[in-house]
N, C-alpha and C. Protein backbone atom coordinates (compact mmCIF):
# COMPACT_ATOMS: atom_id res chain seq x y z
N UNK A 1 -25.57 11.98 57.40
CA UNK A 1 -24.40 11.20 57.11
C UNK A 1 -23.16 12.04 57.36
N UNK A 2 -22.06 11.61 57.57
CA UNK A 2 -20.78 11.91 58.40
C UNK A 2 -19.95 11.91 57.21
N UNK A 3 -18.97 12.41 56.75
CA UNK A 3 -17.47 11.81 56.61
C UNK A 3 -16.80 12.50 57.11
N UNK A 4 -15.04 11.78 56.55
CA UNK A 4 -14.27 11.62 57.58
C UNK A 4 -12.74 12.18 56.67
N UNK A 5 -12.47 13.11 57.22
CA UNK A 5 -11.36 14.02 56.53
C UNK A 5 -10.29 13.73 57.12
N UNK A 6 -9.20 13.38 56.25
CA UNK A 6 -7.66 13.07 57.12
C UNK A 6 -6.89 14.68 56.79
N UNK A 7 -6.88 15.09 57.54
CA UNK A 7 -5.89 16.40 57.44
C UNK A 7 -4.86 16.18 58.21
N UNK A 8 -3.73 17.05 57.67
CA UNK A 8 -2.58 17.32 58.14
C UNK A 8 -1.80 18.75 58.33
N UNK A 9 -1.14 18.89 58.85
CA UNK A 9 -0.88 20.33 60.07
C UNK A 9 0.99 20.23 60.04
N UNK A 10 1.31 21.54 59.76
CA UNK A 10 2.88 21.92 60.12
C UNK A 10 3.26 23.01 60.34
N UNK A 11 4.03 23.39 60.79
CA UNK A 11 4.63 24.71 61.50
C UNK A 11 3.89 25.25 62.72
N UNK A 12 3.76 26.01 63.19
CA UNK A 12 3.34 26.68 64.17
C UNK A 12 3.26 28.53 63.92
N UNK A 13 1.88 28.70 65.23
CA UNK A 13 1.97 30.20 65.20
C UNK A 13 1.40 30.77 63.46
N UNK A 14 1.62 31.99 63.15
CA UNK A 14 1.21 32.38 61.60
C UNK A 14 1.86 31.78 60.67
N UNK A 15 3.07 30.57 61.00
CA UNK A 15 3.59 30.19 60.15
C UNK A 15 2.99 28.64 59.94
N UNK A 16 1.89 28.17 60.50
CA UNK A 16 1.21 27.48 60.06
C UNK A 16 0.40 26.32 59.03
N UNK A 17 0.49 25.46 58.57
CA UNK A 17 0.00 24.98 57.23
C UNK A 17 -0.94 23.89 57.50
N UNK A 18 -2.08 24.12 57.24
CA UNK A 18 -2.72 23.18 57.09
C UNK A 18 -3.65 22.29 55.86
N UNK A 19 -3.73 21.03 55.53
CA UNK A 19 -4.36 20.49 54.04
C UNK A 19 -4.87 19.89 54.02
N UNK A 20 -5.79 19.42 53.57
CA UNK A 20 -6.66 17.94 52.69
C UNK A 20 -5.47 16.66 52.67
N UNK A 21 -6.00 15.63 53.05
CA UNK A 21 -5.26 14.55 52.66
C UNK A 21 -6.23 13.76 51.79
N UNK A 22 -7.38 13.30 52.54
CA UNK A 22 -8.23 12.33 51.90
C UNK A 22 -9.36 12.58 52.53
N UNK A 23 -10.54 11.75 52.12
CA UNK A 23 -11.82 11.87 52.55
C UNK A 23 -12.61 10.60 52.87
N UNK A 24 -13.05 10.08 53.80
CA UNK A 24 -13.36 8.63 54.15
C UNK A 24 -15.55 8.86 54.52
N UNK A 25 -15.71 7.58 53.75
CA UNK A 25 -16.67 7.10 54.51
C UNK A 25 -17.00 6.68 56.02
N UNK A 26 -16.49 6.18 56.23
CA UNK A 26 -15.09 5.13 57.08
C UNK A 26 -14.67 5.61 58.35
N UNK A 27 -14.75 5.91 59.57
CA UNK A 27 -13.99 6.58 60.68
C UNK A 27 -13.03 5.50 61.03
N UNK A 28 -12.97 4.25 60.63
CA UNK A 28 -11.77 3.67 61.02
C UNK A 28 -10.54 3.63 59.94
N UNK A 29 -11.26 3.67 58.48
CA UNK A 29 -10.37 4.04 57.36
C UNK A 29 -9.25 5.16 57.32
N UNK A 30 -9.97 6.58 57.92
CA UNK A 30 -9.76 8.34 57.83
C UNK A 30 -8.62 7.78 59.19
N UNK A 31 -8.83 6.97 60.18
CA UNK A 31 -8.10 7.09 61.30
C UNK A 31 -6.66 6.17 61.01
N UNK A 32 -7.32 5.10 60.29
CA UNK A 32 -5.76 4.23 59.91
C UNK A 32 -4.85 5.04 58.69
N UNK A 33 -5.59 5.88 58.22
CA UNK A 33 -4.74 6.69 57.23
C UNK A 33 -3.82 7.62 57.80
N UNK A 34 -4.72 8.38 58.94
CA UNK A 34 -3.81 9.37 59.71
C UNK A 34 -2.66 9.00 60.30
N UNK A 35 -2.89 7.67 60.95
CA UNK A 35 -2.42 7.29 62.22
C UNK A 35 -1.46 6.33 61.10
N UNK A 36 -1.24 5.70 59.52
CA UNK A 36 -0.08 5.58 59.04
C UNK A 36 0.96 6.49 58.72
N UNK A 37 0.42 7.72 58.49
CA UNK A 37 1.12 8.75 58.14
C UNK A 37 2.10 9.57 59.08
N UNK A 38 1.47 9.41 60.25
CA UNK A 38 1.99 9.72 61.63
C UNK A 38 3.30 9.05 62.06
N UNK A 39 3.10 7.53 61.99
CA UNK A 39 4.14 6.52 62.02
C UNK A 39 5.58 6.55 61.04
N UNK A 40 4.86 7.50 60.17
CA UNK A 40 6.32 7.03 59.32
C UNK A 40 6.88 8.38 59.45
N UNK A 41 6.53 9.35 60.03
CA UNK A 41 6.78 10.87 60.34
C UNK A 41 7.13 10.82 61.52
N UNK A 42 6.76 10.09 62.55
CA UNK A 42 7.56 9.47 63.67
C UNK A 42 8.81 9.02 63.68
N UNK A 43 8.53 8.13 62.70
CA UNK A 43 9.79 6.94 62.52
C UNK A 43 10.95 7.82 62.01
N UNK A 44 10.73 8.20 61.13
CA UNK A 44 11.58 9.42 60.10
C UNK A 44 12.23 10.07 61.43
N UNK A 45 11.50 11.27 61.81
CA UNK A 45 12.49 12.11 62.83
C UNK A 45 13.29 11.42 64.16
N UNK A 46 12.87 10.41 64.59
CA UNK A 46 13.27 9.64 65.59
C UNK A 46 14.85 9.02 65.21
N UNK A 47 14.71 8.96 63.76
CA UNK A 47 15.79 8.71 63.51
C UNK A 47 16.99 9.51 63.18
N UNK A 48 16.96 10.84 63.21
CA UNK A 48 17.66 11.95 62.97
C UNK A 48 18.73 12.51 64.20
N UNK A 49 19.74 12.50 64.11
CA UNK A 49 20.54 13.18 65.18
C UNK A 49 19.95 14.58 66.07
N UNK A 50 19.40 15.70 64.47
CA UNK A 50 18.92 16.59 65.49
C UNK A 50 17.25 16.64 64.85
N UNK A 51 16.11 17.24 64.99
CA UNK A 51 15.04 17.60 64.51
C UNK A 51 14.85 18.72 63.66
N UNK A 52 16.34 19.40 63.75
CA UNK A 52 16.78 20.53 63.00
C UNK A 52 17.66 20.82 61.71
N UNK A 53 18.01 19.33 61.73
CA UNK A 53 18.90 19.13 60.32
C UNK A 53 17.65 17.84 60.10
N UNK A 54 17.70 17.81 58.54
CA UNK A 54 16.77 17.02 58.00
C UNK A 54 16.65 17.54 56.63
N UNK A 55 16.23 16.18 55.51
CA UNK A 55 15.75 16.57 54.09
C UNK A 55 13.77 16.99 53.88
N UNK A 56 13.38 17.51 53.44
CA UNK A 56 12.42 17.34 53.38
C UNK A 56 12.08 16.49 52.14
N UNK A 57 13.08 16.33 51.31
CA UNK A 57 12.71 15.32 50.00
C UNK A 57 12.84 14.28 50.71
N UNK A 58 13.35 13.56 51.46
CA UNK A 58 13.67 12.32 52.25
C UNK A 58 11.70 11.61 52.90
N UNK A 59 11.53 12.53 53.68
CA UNK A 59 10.44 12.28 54.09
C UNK A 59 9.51 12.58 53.18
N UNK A 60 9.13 13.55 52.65
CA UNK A 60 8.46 13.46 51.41
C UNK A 60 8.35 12.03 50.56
N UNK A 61 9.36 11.30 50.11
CA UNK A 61 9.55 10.03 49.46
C UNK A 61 8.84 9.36 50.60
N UNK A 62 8.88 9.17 51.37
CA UNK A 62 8.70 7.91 52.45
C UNK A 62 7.71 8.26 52.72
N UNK A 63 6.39 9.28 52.95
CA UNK A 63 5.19 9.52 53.10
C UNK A 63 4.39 9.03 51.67
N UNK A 64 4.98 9.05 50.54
CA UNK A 64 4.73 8.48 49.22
C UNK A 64 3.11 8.93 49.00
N UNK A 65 2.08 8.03 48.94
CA UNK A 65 0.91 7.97 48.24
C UNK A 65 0.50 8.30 49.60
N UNK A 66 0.92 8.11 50.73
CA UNK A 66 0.01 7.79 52.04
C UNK A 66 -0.40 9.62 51.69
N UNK A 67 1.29 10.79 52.21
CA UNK A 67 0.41 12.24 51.75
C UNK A 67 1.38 12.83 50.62
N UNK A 68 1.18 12.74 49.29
CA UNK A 68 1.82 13.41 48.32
C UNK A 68 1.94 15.11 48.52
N UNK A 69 1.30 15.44 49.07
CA UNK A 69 1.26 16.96 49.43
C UNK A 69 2.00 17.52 50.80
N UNK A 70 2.12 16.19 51.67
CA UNK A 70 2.69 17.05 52.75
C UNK A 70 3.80 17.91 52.85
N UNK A 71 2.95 18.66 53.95
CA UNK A 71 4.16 19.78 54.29
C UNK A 71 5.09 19.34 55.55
N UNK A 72 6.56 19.63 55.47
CA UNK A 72 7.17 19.28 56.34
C UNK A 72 8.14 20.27 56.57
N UNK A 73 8.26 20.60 58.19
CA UNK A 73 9.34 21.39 58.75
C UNK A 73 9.79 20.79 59.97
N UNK A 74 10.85 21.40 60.53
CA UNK A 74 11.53 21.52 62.19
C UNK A 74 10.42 20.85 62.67
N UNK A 75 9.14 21.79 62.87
CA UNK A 75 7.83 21.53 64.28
C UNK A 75 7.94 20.21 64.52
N UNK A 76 7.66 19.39 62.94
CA UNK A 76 7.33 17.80 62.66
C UNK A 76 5.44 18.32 61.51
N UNK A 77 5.27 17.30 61.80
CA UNK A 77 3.85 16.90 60.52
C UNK A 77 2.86 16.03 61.61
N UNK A 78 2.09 16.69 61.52
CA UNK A 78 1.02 15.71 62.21
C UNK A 78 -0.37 15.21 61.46
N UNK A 79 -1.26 14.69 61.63
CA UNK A 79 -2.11 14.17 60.52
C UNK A 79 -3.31 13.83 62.20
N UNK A 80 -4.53 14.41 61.52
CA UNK A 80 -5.67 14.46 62.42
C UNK A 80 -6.96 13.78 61.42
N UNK A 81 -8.02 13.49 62.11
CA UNK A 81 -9.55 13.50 61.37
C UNK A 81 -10.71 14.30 61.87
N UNK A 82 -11.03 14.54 60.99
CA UNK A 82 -12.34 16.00 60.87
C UNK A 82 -13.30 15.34 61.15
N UNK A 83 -14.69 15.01 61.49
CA UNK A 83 -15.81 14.38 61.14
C UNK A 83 -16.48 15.94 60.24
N UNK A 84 -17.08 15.45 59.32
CA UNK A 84 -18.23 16.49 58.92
C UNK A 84 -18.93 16.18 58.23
N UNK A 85 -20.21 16.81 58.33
CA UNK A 85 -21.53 16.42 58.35
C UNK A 85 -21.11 16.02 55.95
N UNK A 86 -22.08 15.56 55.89
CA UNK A 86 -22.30 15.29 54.25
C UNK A 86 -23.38 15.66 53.80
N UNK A 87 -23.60 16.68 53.46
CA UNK A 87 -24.79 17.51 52.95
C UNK A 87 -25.03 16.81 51.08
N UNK A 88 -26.19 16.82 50.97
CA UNK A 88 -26.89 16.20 49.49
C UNK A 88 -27.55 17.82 49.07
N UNK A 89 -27.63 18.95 49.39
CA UNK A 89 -28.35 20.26 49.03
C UNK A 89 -27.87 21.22 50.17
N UNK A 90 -28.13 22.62 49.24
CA UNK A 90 -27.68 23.17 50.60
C UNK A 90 -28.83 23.60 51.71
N UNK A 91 -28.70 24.08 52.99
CA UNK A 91 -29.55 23.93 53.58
C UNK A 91 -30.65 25.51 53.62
């Protein structure tokens, strides 16, 4: 059995961050989660004069429940899915 990890990714190079968002049964669930979170992290910077001025409490609010934890800088925020295996013992 599979699941399905929504992670998310910011900064670049050693300055890097990566986290847990959620965990899906689901590969279309883990993917509509990512791929909402993406949209509004889209939407957000698209709307900004530069990619370099910005709140991070702003987007923070507007990512809400989708990622309470995200990290956000300059780079932008991206949100991916893991598949990995679901182990019942170890092997």
């Amino acid at each position: 059995m599979k699941i399905y990890v929504v992670m998310g990714i910011c900064g670049q190079y050693s300055d890097r961050t990566e986290w847990t968002v959620a965990a899906y049964k689901d590969r279309e669930m883990a993917d509509a989660h990512a791929d909402k979170a993406s949209k509004i992290s889209m939407a957000y910077y698209k709307g900004l004069e530069s990619r370099y001025v910005y709140n991070q409490d702003d987007l923070k609010e507007k990512l809400g429940e989708v990622d309470p934890n995200a990290c956000v800088d300059y780079t932008g925020t991206d949100w991916f899915v893991l598949e990995v295996p679901f182990l019942d013992k170890v092997p």
